[in-house]
N, C-alpha and C. Protein backbone atom coordinates (compact mmCIF):
# COMPACT_ATOMS: atom_id res chain seq x y z
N UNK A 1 -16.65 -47.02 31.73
CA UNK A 1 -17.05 -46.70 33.08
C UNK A 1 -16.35 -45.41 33.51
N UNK A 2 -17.24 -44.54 34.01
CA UNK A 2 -16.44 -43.05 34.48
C UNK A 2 -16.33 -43.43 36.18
N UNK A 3 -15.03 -42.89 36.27
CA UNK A 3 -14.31 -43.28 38.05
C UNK A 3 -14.53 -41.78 38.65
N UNK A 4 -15.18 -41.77 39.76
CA UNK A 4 -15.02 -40.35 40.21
C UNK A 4 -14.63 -40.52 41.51
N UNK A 5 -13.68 -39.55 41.77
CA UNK A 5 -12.69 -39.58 43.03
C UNK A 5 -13.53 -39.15 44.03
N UNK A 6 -13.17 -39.13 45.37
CA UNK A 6 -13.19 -38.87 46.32
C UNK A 6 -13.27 -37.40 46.56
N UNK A 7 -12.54 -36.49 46.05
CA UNK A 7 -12.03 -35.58 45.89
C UNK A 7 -13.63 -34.47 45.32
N UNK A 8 -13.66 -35.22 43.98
CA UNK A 8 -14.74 -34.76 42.98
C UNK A 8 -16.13 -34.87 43.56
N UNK A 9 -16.40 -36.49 44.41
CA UNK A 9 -17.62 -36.51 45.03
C UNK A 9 -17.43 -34.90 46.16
N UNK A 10 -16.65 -34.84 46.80
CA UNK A 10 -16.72 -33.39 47.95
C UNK A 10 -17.12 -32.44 47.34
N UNK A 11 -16.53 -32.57 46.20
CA UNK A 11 -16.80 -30.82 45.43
C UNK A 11 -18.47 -30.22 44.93
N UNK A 12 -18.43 -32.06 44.23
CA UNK A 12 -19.76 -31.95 44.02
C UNK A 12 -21.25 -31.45 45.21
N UNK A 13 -20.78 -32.21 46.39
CA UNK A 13 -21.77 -32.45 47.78
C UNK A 13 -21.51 -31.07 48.12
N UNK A 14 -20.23 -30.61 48.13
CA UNK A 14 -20.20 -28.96 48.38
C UNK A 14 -21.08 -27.79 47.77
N UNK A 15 -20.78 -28.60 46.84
CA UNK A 15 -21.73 -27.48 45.69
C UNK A 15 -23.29 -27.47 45.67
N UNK A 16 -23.71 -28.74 45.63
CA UNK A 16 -25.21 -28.90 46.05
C UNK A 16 -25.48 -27.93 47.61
N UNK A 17 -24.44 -28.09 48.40
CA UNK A 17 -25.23 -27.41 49.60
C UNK A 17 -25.04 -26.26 49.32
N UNK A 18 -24.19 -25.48 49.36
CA UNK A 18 -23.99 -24.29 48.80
C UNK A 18 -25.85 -23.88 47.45
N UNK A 19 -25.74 -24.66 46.97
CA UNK A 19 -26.96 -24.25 45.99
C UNK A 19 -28.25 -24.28 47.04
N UNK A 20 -28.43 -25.46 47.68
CA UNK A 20 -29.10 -25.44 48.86
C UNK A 20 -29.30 -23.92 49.58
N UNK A 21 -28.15 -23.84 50.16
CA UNK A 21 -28.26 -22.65 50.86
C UNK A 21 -28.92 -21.57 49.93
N UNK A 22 -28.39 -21.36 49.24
CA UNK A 22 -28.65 -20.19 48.20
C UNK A 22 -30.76 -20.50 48.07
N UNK A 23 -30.54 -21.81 47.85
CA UNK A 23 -32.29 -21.92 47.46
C UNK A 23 -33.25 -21.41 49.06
N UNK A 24 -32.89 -21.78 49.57
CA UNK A 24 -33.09 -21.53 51.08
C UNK A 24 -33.55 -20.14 51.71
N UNK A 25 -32.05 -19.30 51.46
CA UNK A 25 -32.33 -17.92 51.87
C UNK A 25 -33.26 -17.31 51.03
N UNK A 26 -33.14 -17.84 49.58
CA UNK A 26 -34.39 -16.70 48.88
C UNK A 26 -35.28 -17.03 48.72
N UNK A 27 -35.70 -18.67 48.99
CA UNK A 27 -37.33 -18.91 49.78
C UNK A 27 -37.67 -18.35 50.78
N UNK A 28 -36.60 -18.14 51.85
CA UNK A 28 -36.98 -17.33 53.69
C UNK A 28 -36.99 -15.57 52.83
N UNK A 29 -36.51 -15.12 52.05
CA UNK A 29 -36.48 -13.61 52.13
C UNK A 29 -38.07 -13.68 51.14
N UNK A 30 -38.20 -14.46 49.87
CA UNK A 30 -39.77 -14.47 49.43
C UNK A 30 -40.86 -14.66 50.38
N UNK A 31 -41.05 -15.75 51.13
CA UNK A 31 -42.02 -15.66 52.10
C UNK A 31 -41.84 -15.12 53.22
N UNK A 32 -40.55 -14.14 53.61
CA UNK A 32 -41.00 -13.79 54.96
C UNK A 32 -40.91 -12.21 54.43
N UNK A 33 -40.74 -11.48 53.20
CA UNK A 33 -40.62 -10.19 52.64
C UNK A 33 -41.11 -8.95 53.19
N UNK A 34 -42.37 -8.84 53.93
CA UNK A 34 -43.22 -7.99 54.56
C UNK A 34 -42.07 -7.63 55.66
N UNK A 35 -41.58 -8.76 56.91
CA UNK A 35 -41.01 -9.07 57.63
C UNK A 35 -39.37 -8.37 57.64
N UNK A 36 -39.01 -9.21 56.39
CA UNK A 36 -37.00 -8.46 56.10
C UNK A 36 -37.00 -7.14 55.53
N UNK A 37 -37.89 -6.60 54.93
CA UNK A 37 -37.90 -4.92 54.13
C UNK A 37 -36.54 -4.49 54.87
N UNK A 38 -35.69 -4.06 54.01
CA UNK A 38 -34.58 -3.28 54.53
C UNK A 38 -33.16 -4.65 55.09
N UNK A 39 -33.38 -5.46 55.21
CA UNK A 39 -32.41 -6.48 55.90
C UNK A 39 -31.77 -6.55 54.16
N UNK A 40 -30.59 -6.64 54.61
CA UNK A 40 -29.34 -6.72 53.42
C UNK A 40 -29.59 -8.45 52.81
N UNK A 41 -29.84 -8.74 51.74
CA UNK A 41 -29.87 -10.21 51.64
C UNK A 41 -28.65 -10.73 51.76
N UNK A 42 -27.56 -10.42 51.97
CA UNK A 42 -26.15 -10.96 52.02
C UNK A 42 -26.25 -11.57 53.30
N UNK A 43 -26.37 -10.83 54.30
CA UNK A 43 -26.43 -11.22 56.15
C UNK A 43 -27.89 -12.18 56.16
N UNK A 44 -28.85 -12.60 55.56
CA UNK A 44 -29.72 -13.03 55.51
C UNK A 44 -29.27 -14.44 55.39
N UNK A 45 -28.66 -14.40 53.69
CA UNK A 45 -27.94 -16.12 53.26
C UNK A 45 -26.64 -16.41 54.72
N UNK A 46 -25.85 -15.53 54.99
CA UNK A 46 -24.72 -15.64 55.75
C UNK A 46 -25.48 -16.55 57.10
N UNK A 47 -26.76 -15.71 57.95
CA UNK A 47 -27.69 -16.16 58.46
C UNK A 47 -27.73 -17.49 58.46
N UNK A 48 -28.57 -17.66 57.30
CA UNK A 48 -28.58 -18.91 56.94
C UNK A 48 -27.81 -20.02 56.75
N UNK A 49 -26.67 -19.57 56.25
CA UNK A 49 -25.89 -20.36 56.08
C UNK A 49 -25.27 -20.99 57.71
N UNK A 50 -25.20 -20.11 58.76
CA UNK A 50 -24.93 -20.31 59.84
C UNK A 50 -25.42 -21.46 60.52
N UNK A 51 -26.86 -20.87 60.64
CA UNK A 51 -27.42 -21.10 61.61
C UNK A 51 -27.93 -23.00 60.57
N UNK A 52 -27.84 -23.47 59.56
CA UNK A 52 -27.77 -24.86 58.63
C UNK A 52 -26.66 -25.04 59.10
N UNK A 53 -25.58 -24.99 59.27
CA UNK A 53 -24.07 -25.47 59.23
C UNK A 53 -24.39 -25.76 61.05
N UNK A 54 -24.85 -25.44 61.86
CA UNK A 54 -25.20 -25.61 63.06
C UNK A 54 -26.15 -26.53 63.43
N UNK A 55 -27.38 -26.86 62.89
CA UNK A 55 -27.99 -27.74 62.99
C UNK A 55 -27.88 -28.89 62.51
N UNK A 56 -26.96 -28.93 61.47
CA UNK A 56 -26.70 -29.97 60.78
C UNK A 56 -25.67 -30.74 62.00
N UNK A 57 -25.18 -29.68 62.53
CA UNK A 57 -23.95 -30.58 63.90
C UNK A 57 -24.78 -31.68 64.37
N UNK A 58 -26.25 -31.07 64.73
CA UNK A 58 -26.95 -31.10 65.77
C UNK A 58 -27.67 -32.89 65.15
N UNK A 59 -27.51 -33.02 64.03
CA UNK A 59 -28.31 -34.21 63.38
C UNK A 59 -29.35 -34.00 62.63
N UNK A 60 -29.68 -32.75 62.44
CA UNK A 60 -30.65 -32.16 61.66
C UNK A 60 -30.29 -31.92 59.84
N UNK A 61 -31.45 -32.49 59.11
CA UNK A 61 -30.99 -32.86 57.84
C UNK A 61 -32.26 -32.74 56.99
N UNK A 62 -33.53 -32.98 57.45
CA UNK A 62 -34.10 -32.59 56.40
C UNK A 62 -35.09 -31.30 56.09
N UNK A 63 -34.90 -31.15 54.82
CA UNK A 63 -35.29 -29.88 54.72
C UNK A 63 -35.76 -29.25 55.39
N UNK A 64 -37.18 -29.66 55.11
CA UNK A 64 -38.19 -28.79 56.24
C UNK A 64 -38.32 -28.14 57.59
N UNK A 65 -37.19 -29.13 58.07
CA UNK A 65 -36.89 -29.14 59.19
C UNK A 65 -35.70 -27.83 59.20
N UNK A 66 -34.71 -27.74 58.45
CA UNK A 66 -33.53 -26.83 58.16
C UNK A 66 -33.84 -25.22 58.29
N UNK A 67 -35.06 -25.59 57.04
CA UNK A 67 -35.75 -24.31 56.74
C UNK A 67 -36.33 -23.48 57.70
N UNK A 68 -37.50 -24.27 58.79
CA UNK A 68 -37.69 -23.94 59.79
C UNK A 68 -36.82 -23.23 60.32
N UNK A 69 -36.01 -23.83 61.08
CA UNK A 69 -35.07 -23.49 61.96
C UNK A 69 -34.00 -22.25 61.48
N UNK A 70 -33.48 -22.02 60.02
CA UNK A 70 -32.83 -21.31 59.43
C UNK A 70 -33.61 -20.41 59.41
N UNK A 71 -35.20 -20.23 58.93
CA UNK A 71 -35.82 -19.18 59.39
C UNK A 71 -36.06 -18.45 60.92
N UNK A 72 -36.14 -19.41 61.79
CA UNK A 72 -35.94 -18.68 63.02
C UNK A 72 -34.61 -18.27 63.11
N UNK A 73 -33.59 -18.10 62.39
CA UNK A 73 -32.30 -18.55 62.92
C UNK A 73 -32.56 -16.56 62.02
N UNK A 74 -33.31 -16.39 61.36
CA UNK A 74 -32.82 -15.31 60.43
C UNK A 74 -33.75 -13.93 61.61
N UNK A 75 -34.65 -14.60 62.64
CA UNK A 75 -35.29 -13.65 62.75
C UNK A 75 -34.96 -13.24 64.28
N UNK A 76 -33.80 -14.47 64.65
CA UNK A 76 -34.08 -14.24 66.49
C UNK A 76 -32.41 -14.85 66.17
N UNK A 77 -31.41 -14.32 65.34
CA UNK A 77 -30.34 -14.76 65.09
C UNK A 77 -29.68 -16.48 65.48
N UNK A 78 -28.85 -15.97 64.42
CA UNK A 78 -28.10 -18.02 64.34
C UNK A 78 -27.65 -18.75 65.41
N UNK A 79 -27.67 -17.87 66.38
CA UNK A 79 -27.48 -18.51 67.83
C UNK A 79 -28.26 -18.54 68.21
N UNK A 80 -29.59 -18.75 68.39
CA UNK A 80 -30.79 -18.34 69.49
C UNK A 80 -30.81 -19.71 70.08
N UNK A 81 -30.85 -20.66 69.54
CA UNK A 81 -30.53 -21.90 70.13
C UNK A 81 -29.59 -21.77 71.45
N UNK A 82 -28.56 -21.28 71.24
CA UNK A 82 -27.73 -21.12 72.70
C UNK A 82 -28.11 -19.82 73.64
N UNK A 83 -28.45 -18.89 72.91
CA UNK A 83 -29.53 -17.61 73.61
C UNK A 83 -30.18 -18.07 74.62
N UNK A 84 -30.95 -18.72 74.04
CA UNK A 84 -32.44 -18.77 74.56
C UNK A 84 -32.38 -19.99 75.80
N UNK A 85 -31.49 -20.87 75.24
CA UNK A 85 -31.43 -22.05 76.46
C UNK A 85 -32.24 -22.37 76.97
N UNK A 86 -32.58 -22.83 78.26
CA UNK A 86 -34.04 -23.88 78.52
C UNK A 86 -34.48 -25.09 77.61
N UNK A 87 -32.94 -25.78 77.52
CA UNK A 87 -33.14 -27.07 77.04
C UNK A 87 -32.76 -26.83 75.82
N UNK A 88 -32.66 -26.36 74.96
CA UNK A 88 -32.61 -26.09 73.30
C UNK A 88 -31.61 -26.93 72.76
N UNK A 89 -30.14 -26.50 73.74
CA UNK A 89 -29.34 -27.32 73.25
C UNK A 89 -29.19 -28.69 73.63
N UNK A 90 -29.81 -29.43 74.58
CA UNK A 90 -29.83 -30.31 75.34
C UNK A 90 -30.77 -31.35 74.92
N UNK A 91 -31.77 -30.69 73.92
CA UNK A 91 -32.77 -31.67 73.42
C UNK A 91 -31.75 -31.76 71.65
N UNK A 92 -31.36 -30.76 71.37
CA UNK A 92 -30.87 -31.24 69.40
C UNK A 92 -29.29 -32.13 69.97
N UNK A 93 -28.79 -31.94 71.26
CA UNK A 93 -27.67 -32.93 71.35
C UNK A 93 -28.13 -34.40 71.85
N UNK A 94 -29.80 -34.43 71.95
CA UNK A 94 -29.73 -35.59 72.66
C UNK A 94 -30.28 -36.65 70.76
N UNK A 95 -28.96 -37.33 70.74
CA UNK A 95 -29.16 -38.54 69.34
C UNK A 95 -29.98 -39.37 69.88
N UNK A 96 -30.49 -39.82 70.90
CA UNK A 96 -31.22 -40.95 71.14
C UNK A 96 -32.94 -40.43 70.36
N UNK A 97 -32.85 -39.31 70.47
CA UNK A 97 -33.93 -38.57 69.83
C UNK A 97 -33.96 -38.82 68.19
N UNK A 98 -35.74 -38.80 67.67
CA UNK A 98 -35.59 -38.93 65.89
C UNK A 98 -35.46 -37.44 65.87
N UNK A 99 -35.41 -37.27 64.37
CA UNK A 99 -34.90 -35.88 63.81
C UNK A 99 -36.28 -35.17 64.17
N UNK A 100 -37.48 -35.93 63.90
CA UNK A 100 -38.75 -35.15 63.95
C UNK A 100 -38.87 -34.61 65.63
N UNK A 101 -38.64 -35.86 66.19
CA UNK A 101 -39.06 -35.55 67.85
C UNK A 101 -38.14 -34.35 68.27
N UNK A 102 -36.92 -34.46 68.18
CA UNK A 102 -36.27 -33.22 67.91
C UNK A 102 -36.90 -31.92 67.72
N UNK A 103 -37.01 -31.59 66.55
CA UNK A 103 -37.65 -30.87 66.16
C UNK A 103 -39.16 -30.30 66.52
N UNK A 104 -39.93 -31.27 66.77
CA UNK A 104 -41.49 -30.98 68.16
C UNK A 104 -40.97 -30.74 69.58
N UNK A 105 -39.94 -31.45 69.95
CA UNK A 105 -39.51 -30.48 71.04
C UNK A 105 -38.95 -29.16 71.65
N UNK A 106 -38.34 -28.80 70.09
CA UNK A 106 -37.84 -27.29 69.82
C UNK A 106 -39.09 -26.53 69.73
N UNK A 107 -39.85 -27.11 69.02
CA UNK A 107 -41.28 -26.51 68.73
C UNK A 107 -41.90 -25.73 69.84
N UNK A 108 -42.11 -26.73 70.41
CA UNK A 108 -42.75 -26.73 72.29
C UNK A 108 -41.74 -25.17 72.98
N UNK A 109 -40.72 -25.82 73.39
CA UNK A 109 -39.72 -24.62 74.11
C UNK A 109 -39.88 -23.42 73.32
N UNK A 110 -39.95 -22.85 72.32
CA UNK A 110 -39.99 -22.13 71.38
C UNK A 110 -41.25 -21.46 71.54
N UNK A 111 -42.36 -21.98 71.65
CA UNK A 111 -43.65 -21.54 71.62
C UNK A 111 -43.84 -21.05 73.37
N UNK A 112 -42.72 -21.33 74.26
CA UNK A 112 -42.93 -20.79 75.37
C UNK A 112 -42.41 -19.22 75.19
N UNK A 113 -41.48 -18.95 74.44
CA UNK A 113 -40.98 -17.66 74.12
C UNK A 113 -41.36 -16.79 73.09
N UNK A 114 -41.87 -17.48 72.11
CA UNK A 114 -42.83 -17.12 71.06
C UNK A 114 -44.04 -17.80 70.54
N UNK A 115 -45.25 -17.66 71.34
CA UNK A 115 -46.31 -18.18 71.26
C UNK A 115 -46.77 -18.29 69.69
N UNK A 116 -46.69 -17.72 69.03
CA UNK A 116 -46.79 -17.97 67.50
C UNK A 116 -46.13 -18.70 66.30
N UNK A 117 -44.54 -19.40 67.10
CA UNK A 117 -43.91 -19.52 66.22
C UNK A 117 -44.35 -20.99 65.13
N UNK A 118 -45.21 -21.90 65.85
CA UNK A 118 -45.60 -23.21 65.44
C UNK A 118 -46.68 -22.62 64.46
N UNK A 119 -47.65 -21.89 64.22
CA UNK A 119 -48.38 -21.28 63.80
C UNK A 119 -48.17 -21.46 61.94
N UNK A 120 -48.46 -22.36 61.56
CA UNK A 120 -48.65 -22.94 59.93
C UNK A 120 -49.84 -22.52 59.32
């Protein structure tokens, strides 16, 4: 039987997100490419990495949902959530909320400031 510490599980969970991240930013710089021309990919992942390490506070966890948001996070910076206000932060702090409803409510506020952003 192999024993793995406490220690080793962190490193490991570290490392997956970290790869995460990494998979992340160079899916957002491939599909949004037209868009970043000229943006440094370093401040892009950093971006990213931010503005994930922030939502994740928030209860936010799955992908799709990450990605989203890490992509807005790359185009209207990793704070826009506190920027922009009119509820933003008030709906990802409210836990009584699911991750999805969450997330359709960001949708909503979002589309008052950027009418396109729901746009799939």
């Amino acid at each position: 039987m192999i024993i793995i510490s406490n220690d080793q599980l962190k490193a490991f969970d570290e490392l997956k997100f970290k790869q995460r991240i990494h998979n992340m930013s160079h899916d957002i710089q491939k599909d949004f490419a037209d868009w970043l021309k000229g943006r440094n990919p370093e401040e892009i992942h950093e971006t990213v990495l931010q503005t994930v390490e922030t939502m994740r506070a928030y209860g936010i966890r799955q992908g799709q949902h990450l990605y989203l948001l890490a992509s807005w996070g790359v185009f209207y910076g990793s704070d826009f959530v506190q920027r922009l206000g009119d509820g933003l932060v008030e709906i990802l702090n409210d836990f009584n909320l699911e991750e999805s409803e969450k997330i359709n409510r960001v949708k909503e506020r979002l589309d008052m400031f950027f009418p396109s952003s729901s746009d799939e």
